[in-house]
C-alpha atoms as a PDB file:
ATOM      1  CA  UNK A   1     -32.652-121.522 -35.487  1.00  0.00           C
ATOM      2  CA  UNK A   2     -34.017-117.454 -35.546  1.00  0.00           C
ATOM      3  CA  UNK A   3     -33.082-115.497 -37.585  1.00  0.00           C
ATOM      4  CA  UNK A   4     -29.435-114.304 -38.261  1.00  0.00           C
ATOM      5  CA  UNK A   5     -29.085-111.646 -35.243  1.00  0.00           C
ATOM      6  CA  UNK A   6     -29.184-108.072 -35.912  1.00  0.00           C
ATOM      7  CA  UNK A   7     -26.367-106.026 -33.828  1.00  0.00           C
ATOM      8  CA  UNK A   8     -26.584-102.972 -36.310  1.00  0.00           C
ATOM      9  CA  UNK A   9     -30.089-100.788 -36.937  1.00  0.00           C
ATOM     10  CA  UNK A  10     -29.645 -97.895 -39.290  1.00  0.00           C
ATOM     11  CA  UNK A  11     -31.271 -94.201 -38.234  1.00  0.00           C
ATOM     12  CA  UNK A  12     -32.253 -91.312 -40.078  1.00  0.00           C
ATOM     13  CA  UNK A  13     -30.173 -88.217 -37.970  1.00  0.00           C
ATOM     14  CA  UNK A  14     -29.177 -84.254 -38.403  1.00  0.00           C
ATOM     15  CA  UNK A  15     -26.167 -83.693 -38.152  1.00  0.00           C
ATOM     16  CA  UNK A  16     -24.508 -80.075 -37.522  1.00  0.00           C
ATOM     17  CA  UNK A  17     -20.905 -79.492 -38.200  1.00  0.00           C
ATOM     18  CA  UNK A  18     -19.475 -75.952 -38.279  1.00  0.00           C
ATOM     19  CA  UNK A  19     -22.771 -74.195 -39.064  1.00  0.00           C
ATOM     20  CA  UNK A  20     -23.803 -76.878 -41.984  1.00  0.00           C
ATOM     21  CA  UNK A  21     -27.075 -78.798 -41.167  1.00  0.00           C
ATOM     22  CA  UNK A  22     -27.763 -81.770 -43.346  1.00  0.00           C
ATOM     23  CA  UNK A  23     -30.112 -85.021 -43.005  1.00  0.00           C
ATOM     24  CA  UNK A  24     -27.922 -88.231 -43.292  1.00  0.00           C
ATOM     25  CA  UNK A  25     -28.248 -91.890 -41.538  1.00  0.00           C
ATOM     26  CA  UNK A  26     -26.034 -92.925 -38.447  1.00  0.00           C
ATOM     27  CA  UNK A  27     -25.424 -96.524 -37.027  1.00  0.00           C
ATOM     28  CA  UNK A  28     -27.534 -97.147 -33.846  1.00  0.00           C
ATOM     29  CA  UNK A  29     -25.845-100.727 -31.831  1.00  0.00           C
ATOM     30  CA  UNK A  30     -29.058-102.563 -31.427  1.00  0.00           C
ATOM     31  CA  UNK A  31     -29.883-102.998 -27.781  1.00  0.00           C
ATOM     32  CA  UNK A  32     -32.988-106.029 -27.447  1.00  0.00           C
ATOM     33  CA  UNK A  33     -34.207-108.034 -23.884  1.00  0.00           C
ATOM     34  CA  UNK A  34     -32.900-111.664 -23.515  1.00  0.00           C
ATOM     35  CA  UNK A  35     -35.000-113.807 -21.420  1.00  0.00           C
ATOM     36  CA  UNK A  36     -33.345-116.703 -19.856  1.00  0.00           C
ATOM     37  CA  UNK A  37     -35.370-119.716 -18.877  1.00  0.00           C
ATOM     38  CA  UNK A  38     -34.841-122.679 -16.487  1.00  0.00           C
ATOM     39  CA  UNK A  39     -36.877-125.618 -18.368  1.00  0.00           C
ATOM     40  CA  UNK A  40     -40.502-123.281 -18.047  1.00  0.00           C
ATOM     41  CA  UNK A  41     -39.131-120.653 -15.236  1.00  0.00           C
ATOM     42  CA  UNK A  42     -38.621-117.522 -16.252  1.00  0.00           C
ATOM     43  CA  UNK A  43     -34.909-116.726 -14.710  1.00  0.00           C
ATOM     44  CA  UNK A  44     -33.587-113.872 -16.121  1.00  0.00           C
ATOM     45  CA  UNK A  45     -33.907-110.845 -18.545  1.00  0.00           C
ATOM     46  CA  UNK A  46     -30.767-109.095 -19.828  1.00  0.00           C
ATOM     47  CA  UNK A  47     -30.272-106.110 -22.159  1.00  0.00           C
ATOM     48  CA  UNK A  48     -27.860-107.155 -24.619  1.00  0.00           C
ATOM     49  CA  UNK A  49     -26.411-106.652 -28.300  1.00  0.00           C
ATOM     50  CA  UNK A  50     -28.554-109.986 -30.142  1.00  0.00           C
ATOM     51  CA  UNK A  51     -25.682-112.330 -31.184  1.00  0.00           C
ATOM     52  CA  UNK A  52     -24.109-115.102 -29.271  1.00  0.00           C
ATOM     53  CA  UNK A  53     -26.774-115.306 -26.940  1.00  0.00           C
ATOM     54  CA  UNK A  54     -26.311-119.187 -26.238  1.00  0.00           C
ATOM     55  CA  UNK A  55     -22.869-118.099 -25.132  1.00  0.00           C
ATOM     56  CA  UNK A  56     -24.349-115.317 -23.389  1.00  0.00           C
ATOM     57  CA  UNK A  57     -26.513-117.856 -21.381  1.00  0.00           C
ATOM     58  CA  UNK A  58     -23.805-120.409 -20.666  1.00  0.00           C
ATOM     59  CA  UNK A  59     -21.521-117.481 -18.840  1.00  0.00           C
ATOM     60  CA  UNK A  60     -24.064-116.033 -17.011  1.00  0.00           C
ATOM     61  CA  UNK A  61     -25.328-119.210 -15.445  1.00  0.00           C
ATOM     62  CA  UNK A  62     -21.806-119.710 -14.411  1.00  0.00           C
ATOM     63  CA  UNK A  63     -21.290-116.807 -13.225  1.00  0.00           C
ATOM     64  CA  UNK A  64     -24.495-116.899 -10.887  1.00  0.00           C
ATOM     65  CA  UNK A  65     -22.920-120.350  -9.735  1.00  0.00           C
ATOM     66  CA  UNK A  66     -25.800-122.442 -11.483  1.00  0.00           C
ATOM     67  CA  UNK A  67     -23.235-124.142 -13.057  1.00  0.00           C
ATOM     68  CA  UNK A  68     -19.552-125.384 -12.732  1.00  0.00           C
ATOM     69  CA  UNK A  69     -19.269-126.971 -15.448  1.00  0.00           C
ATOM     70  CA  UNK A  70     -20.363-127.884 -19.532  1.00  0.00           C
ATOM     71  CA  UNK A  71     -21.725-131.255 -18.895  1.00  0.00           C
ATOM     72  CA  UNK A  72     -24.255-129.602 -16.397  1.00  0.00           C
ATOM     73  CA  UNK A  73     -26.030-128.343 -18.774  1.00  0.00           C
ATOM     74  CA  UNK A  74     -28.018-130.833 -20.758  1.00  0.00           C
ATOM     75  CA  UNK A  75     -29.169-128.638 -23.473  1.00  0.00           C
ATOM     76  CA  UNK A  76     -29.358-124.556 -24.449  1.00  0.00           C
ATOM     77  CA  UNK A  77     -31.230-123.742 -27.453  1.00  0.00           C
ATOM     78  CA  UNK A  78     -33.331-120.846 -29.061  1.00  0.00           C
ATOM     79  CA  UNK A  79     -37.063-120.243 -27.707  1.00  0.00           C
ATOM     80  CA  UNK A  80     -39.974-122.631 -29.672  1.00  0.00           C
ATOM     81  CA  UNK A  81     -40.507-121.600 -33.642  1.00  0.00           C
ATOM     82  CA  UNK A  82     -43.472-118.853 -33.843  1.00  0.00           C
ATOM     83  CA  UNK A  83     -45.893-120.481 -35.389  1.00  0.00           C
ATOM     84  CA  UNK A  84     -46.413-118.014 -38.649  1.00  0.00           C
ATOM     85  CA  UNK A  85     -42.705-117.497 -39.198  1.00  0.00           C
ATOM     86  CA  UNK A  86     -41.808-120.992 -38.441  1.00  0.00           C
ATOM     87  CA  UNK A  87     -38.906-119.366 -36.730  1.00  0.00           C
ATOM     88  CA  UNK A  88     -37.316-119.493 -33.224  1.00  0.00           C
ATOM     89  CA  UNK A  89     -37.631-116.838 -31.144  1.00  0.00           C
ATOM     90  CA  UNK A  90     -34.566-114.242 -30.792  1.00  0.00           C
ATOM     91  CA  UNK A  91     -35.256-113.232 -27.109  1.00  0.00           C
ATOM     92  CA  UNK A  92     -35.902-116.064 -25.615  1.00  0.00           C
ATOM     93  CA  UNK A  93     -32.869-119.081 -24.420  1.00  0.00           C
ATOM     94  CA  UNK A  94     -34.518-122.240 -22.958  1.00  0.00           C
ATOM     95  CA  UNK A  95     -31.991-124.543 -20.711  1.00  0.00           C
ATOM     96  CA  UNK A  96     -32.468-127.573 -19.645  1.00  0.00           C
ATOM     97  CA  UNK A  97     -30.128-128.343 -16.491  1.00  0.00           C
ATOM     98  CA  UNK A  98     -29.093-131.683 -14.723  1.00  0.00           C
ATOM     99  CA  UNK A  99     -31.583-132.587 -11.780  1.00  0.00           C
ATOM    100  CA  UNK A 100     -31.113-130.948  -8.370  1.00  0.00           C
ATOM    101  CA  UNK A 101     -29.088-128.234  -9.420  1.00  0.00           C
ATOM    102  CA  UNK A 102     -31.380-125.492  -9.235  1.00  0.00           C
ATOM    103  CA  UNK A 103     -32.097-125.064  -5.749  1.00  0.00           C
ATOM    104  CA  UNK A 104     -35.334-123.133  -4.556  1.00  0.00           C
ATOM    105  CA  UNK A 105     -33.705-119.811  -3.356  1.00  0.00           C
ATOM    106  CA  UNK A 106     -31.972-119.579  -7.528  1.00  0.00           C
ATOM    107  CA  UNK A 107     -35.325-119.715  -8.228  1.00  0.00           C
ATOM    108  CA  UNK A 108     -35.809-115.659  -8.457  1.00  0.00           C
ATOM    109  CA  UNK A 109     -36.706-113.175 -11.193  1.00  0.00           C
ATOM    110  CA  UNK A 110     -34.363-110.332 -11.428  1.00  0.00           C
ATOM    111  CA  UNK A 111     -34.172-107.874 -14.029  1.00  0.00           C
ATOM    112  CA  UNK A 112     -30.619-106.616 -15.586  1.00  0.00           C
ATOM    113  CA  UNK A 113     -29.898-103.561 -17.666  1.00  0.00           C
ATOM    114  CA  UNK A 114     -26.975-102.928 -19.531  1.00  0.00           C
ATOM    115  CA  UNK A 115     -24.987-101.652 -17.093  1.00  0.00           C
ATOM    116  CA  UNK A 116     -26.143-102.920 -13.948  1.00  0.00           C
ATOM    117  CA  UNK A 117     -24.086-106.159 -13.973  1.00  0.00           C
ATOM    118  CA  UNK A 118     -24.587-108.331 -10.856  1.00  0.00           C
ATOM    119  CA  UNK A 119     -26.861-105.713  -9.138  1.00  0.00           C
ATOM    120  CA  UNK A 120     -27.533-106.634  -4.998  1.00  0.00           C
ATOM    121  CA  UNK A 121     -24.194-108.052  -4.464  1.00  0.00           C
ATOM    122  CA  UNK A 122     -22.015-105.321  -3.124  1.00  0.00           C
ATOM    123  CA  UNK A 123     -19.734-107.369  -0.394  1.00  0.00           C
ATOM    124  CA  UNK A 124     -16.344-109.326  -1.449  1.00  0.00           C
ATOM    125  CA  UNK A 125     -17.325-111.326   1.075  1.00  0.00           C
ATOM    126  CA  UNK A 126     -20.618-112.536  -0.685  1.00  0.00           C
ATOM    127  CA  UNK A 127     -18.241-113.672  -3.922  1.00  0.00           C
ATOM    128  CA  UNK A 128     -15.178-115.279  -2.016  1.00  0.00           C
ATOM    129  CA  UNK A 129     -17.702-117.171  -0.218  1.00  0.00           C
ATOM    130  CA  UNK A 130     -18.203-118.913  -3.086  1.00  0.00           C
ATOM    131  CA  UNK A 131     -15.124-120.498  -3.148  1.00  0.00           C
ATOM    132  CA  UNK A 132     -12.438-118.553  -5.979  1.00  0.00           C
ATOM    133  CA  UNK A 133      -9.339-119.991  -6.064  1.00  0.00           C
ATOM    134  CA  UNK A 134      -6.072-117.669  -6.394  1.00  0.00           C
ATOM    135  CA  UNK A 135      -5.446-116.820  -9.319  1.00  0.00           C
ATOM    136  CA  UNK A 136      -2.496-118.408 -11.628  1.00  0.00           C
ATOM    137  CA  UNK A 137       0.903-117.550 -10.286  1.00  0.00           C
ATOM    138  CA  UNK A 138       2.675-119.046 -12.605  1.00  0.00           C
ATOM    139  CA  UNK A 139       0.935-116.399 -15.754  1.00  0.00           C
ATOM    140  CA  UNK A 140       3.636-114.273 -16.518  1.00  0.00           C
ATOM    141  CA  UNK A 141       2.323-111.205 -19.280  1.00  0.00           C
ATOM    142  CA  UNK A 142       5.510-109.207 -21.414  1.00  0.00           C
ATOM    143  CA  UNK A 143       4.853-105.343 -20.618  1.00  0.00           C
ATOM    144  CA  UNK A 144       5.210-104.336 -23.948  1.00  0.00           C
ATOM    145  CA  UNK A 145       2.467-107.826 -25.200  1.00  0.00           C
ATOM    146  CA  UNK A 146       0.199-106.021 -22.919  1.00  0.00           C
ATOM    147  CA  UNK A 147       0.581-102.586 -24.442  1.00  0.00           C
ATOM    148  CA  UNK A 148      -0.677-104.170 -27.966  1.00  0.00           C
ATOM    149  CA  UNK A 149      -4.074-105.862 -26.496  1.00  0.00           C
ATOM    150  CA  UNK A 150      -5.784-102.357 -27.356  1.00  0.00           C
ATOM    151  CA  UNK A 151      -5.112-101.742 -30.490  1.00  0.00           C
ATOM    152  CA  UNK A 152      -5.606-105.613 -31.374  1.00  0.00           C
ATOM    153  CA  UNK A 153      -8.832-105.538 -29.378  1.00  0.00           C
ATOM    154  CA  UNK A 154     -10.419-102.089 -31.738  1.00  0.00           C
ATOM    155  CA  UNK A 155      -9.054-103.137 -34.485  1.00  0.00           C
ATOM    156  CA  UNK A 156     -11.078-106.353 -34.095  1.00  0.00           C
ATOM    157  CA  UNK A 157     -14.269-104.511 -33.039  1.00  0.00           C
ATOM    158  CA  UNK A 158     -16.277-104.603 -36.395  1.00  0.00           C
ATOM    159  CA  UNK A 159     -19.337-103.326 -34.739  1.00  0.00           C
ATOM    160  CA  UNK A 160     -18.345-100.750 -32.530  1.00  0.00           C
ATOM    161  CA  UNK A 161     -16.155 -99.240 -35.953  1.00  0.00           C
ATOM    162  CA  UNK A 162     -19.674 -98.463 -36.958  1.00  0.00           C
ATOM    163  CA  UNK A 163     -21.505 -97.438 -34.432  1.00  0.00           C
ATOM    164  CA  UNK A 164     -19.348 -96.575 -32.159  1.00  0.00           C
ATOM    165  CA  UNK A 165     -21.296 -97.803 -28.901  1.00  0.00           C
ATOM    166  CA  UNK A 166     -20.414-100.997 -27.709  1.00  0.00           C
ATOM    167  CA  UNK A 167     -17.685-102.638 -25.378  1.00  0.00           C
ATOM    168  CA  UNK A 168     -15.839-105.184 -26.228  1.00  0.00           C
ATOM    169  CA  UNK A 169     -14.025-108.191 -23.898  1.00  0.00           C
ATOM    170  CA  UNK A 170     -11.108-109.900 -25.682  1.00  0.00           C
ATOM    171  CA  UNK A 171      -9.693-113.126 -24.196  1.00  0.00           C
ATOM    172  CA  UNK A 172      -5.670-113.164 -25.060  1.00  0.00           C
ATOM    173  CA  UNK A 173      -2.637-115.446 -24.895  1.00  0.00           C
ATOM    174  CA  UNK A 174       0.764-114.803 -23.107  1.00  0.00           C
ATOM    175  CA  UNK A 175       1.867-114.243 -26.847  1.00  0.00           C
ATOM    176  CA  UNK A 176      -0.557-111.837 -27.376  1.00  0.00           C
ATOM    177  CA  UNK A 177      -2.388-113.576 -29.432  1.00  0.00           C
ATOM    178  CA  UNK A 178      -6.034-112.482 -29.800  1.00  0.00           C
ATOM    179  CA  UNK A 179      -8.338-115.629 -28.870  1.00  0.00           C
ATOM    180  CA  UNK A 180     -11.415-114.725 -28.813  1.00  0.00           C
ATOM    181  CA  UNK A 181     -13.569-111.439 -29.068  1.00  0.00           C
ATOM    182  CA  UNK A 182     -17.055-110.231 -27.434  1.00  0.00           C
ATOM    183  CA  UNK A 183     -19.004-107.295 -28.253  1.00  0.00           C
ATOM    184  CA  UNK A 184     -21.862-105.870 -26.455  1.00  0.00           C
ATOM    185  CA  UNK A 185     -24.114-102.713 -25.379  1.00  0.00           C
ATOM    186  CA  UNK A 186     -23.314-104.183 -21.627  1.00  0.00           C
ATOM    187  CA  UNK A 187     -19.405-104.706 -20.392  1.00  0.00           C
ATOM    188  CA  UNK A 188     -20.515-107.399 -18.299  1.00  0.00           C
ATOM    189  CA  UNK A 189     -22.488-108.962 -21.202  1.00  0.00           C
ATOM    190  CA  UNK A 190     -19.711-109.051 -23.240  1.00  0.00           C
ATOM    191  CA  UNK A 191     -17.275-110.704 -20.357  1.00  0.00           C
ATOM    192  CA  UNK A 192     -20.370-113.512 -20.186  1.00  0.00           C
ATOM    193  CA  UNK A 193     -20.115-114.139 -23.596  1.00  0.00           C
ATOM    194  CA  UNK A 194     -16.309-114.943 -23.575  1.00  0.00           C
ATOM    195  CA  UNK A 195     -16.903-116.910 -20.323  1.00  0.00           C
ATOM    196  CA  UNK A 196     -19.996-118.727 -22.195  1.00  0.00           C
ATOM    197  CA  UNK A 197     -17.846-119.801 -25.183  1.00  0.00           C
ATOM    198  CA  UNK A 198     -14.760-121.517 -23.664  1.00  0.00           C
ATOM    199  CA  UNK A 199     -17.503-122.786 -21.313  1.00  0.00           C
ATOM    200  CA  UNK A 200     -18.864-124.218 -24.708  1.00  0.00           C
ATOM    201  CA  UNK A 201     -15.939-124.530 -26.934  1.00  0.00           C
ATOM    202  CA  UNK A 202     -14.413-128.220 -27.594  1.00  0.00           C
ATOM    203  CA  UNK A 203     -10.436-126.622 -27.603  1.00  0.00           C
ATOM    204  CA  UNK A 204     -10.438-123.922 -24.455  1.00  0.00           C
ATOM    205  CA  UNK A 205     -11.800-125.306 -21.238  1.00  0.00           C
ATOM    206  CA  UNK A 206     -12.344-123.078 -18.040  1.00  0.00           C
ATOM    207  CA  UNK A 207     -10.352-122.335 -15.961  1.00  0.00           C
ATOM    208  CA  UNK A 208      -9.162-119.918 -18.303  1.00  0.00           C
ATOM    209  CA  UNK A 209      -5.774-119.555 -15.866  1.00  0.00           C
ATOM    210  CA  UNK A 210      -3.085-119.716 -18.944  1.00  0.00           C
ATOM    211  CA  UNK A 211      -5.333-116.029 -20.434  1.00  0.00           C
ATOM    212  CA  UNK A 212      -5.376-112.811 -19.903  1.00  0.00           C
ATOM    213  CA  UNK A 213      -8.974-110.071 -20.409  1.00  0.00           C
ATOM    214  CA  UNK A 214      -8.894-107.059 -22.008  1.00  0.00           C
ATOM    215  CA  UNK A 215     -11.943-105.059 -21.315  1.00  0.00           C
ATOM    216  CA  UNK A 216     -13.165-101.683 -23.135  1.00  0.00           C
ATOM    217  CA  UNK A 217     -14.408 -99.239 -20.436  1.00  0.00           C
ATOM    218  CA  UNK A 218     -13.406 -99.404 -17.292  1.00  0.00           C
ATOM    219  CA  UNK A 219     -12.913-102.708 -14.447  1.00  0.00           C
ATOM    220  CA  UNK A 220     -15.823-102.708 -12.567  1.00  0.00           C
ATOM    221  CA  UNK A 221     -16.171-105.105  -9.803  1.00  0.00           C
ATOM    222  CA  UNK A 222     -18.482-107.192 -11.537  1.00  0.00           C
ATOM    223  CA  UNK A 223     -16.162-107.874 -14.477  1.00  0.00           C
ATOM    224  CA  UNK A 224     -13.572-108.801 -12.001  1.00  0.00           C
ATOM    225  CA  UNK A 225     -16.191-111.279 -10.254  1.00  0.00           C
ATOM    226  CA  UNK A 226     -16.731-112.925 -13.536  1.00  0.00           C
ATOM    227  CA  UNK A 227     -13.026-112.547 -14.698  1.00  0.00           C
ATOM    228  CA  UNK A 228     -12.017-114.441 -11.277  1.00  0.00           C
ATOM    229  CA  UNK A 229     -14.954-117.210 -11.438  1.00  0.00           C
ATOM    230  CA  UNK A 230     -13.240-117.840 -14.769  1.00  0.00           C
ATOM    231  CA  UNK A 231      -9.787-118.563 -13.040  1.00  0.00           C
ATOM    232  CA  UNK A 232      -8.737-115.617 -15.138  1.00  0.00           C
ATOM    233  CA  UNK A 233      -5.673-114.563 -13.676  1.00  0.00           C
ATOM    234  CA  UNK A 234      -4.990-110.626 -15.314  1.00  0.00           C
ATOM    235  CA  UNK A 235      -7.497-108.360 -16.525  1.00  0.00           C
ATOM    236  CA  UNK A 236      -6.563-104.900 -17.982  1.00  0.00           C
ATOM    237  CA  UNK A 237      -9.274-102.110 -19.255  1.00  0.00           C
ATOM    238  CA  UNK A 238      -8.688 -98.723 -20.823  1.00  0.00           C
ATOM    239  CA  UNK A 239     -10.262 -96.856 -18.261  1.00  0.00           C
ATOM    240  CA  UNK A 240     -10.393 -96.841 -14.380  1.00  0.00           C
ATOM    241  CA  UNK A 241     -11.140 -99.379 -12.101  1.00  0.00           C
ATOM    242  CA  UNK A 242     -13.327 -98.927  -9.144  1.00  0.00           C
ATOM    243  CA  UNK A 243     -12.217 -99.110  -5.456  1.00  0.00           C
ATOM    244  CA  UNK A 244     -13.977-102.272  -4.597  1.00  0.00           C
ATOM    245  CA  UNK A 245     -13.022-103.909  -7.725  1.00  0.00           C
ATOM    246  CA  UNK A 246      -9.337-103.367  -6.706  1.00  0.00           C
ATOM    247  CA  UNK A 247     -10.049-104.504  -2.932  1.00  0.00           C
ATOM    248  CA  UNK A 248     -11.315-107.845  -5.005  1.00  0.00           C
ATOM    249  CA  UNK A 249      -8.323-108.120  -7.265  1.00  0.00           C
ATOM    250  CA  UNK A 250      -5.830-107.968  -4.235  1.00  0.00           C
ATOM    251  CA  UNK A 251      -7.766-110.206  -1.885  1.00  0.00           C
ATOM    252  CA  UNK A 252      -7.882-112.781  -4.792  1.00  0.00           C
ATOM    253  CA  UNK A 253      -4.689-112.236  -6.057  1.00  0.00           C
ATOM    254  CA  UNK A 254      -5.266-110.947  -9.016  1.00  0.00           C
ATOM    255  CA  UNK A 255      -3.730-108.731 -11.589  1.00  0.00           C
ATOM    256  CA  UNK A 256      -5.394-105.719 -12.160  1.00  0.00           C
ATOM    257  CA  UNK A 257      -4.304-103.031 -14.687  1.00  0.00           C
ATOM    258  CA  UNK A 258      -6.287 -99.804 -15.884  1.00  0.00           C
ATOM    259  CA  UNK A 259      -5.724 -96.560 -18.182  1.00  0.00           C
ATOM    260  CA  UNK A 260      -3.776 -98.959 -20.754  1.00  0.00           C
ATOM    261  CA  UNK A 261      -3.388 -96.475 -23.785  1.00  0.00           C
ATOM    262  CA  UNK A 262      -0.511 -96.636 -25.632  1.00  0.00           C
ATOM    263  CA  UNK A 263       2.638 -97.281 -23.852  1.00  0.00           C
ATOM    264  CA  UNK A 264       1.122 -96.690 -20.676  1.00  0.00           C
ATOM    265  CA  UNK A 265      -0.912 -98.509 -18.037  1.00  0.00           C
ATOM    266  CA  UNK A 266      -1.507 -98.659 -14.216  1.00  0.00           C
ATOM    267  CA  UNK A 267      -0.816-101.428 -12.329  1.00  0.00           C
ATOM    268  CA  UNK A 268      -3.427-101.939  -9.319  1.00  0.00           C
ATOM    269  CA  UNK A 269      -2.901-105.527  -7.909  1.00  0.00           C
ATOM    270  CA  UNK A 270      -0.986-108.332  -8.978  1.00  0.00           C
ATOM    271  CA  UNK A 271       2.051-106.343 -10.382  1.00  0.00           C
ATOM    272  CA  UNK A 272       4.509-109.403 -10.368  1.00  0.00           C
ATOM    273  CA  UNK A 273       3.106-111.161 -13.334  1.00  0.00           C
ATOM    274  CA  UNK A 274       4.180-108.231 -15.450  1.00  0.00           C
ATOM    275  CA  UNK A 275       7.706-109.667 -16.083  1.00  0.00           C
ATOM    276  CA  UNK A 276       9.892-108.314 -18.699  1.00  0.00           C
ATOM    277  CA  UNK A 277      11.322-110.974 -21.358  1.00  0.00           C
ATOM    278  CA  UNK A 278      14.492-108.446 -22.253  1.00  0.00           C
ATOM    279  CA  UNK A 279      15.650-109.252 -18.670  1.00  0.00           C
ATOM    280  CA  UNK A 280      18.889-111.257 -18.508  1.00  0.00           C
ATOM    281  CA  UNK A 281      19.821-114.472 -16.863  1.00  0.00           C
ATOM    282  CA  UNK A 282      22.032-113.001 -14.460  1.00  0.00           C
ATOM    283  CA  UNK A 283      19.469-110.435 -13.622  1.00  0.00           C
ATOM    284  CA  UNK A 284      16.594-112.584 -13.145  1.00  0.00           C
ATOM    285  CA  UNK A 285      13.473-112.059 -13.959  1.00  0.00           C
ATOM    286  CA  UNK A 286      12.130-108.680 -13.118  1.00  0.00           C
ATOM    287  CA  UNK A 287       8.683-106.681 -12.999  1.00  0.00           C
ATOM    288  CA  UNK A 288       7.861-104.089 -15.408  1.00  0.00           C
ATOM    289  CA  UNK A 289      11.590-105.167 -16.988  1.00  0.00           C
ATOM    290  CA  UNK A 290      12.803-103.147 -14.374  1.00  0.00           C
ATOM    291  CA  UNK A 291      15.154-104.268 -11.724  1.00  0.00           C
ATOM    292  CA  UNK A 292      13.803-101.833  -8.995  1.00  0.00           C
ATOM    293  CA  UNK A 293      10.060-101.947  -7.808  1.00  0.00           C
ATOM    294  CA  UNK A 294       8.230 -99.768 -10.638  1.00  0.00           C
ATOM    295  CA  UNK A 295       6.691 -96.118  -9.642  1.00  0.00           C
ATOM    296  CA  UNK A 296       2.805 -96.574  -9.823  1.00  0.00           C
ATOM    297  CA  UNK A 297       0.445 -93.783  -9.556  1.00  0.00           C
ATOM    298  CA  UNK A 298      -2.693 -93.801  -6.978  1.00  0.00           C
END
C-alpha cells in the first residue's frame, strides 16, 4: 500500500488585514496527477485531491462505460512498490479488466484537469446513446430533508474547513441521512469517487435509484452525466446549473435543483419528486407541500 495520502500541504503566506502585514502559514488542498492504467496502457491522467483514488478509478471507468458492473473488474490496486522506499506508488492505479472489454477505439490517452470533467462530449445525444434509463419515479425527497443536505454536507467537509478549496459530493437517503461523503479539488472527481465506492462497497450497489446527490458548486452537465449513469434520480448543488445540464436532466427525467441555501432552492427538472410529508390524506400528496403548482424562478 503507499503511503497514507496527503490532501492537506501547509504554506508559508502574508497576510494583510486592515493595514497589519504579518507572515503566518495557510492550508493549501493538495492537488497531484493520477494516472490510470489498463493492465500496461496508459488510459488516463486526472488532477485530483490524493485519497480514495481506487474509488476514484472504479467511477470513472464507469462512467466512461468501461464498465457496468463490480465483477468486471478483476483487480484495482496501487502502482508496483519503488524499489528504495519499498512503497507503492501514489499516482499511479493499475486495473486489470475481464477479457474483451476494452475495445480498440477506449484505447485513447486523454488528459483531464480539475475542472474539465468529460471534455469532447458536448451532445446529449452522445450520453443517451448510451443507454440511461429514467430515472426513479417512485424517489420521493421532503422539501424541508432537502433544505438540511447543505449544512450536513459542510459540516462533514473536514478538509475543505481547512483549506477552504475543495468540493464536496455527498450521497443521501430519503431520510436525510448522510451516506457517504467525497471531497476533491475537481467536482467531477469527487462525484467519481462516490460512484467508485458503492461501485465497490459490499452494502450499496448501483443503481443508486433509492439516493439523492448533493454537490458543492454548481450542476454542470458532466456531474449530471455521471449522476444519471449512476441511476441517481435527484441531484441538488448550491450554485447554478448550466443550460445543457438542465436540457439533460429533463430529457432523462431527472430532478434537478440549484441555489439550495437555506430555506431556499430552485427547482429545474423533475419537480414532482419534491413531495411534502405534512400533506394530508384527503389532500393527497402534493409538490413543494403545496397544493397549487409552486412559483419557480428562470
Amino acid at each position: 500500500m503507499p503511503r497514507k495520502p496527503r490532501s492537506i500541504d501547509v504554506t508559508q503566506v502574508t497576510e494583510w488585514q486592515d493595514g497589519l502585514v504579518r507572515r503566518t502559514q495557510d492550508y493549501l488542498v493538495a492537488e497531484e496527477p493520477l494516472e490510470i492504467r489498463i493492465g500496461r496502457t496508459p488510459l488516463s491522467v486526472t488532477m485530483r485531491t490524493p485519497g480514495h483514488d481506487l474509488e476514484l478509478a472504479a467511477g470513472f471507468l464507469f462512467a466512461e462505460g468501461l464498465i457496468e458492473r463490480r465483477e468486471q473488474i478483476l483487480s484495482l490496486e496501487y502502482g508496483k512498490p519503488n524499489a528504495k522506499t519499498r512503497q507503492a506508488s501514489d499516482n499511479v492505479v493499475h486495473v486489470r479488466l475481464k477479457a474483451g472489454l476494452l475495445k480498440s477505439e477506449s484505447r485513447r490517452n486523454f488528459f483531464i484537469n480539475s475542472s474539465c470533467g468529460i471534455c469532447g462530449k458536448a451532445s446529449i445525444e452522445a450520453v443517451m446513446a448510451r443507454g440511461i434509463r429514467r430515472s426513479n419515479r417512485n424517489f420521493f425527497l421532503d422539501p424541508a430533508v432537502l433544505c438540511t443536505f447543505p449544512d450536513t454536507l459542510k459540516s462533514s467537509q473536514s478538509i475543505f474547513d481547512r483549506t477552504g478549496g475543495l468540493h464536496a459530493a455527498g450521497l443521501f437517503d430519503a431520510q436525510g441521512k448522510l451516506v457517504v461523503l467525497r471531497e476533491d479539488v475537481g467536482r467531477h472527481n469527487a462525484v467519481d469517487k462516490v460512484v467508485g465506492w458503492a461501485l465497490l462497497s459490499e452494502e450499496i450497489r448501483l443503481p443508486l435509484d433509492r439516493y439523492a446527490l448533493m454537490v458543492s458548486g454548481r450542476g454542470g452537465f458532466e456531474i449530471i452525466q455521471k449522476a444519471l449513469l449512476a441511476g441517481i434520480p435527484l441531484l441538488a448543488s448550491v450554485s447554478a446549473p448550466s443550460s445543457l445540464a438542465v436540457r439533460l436532466a429533463r430529457e432523462a427525467g431527472m430532478t434537478l435543483v440549484g441555489f439550495l441555501r437555506g430555506q431556499r432552492f430552485l427547482v429545474y427538472s423533475g419537480e414532482e419528486r419534491l413531495q411534502s410529508k405534512n400533506a394530508t390524506a384527503s389532500e393527497g400528496r402534493t409538490e413543494l407541500g403545496a397544493p397549487a403548482r409552486p412559483r419557480v424562478q428562470s
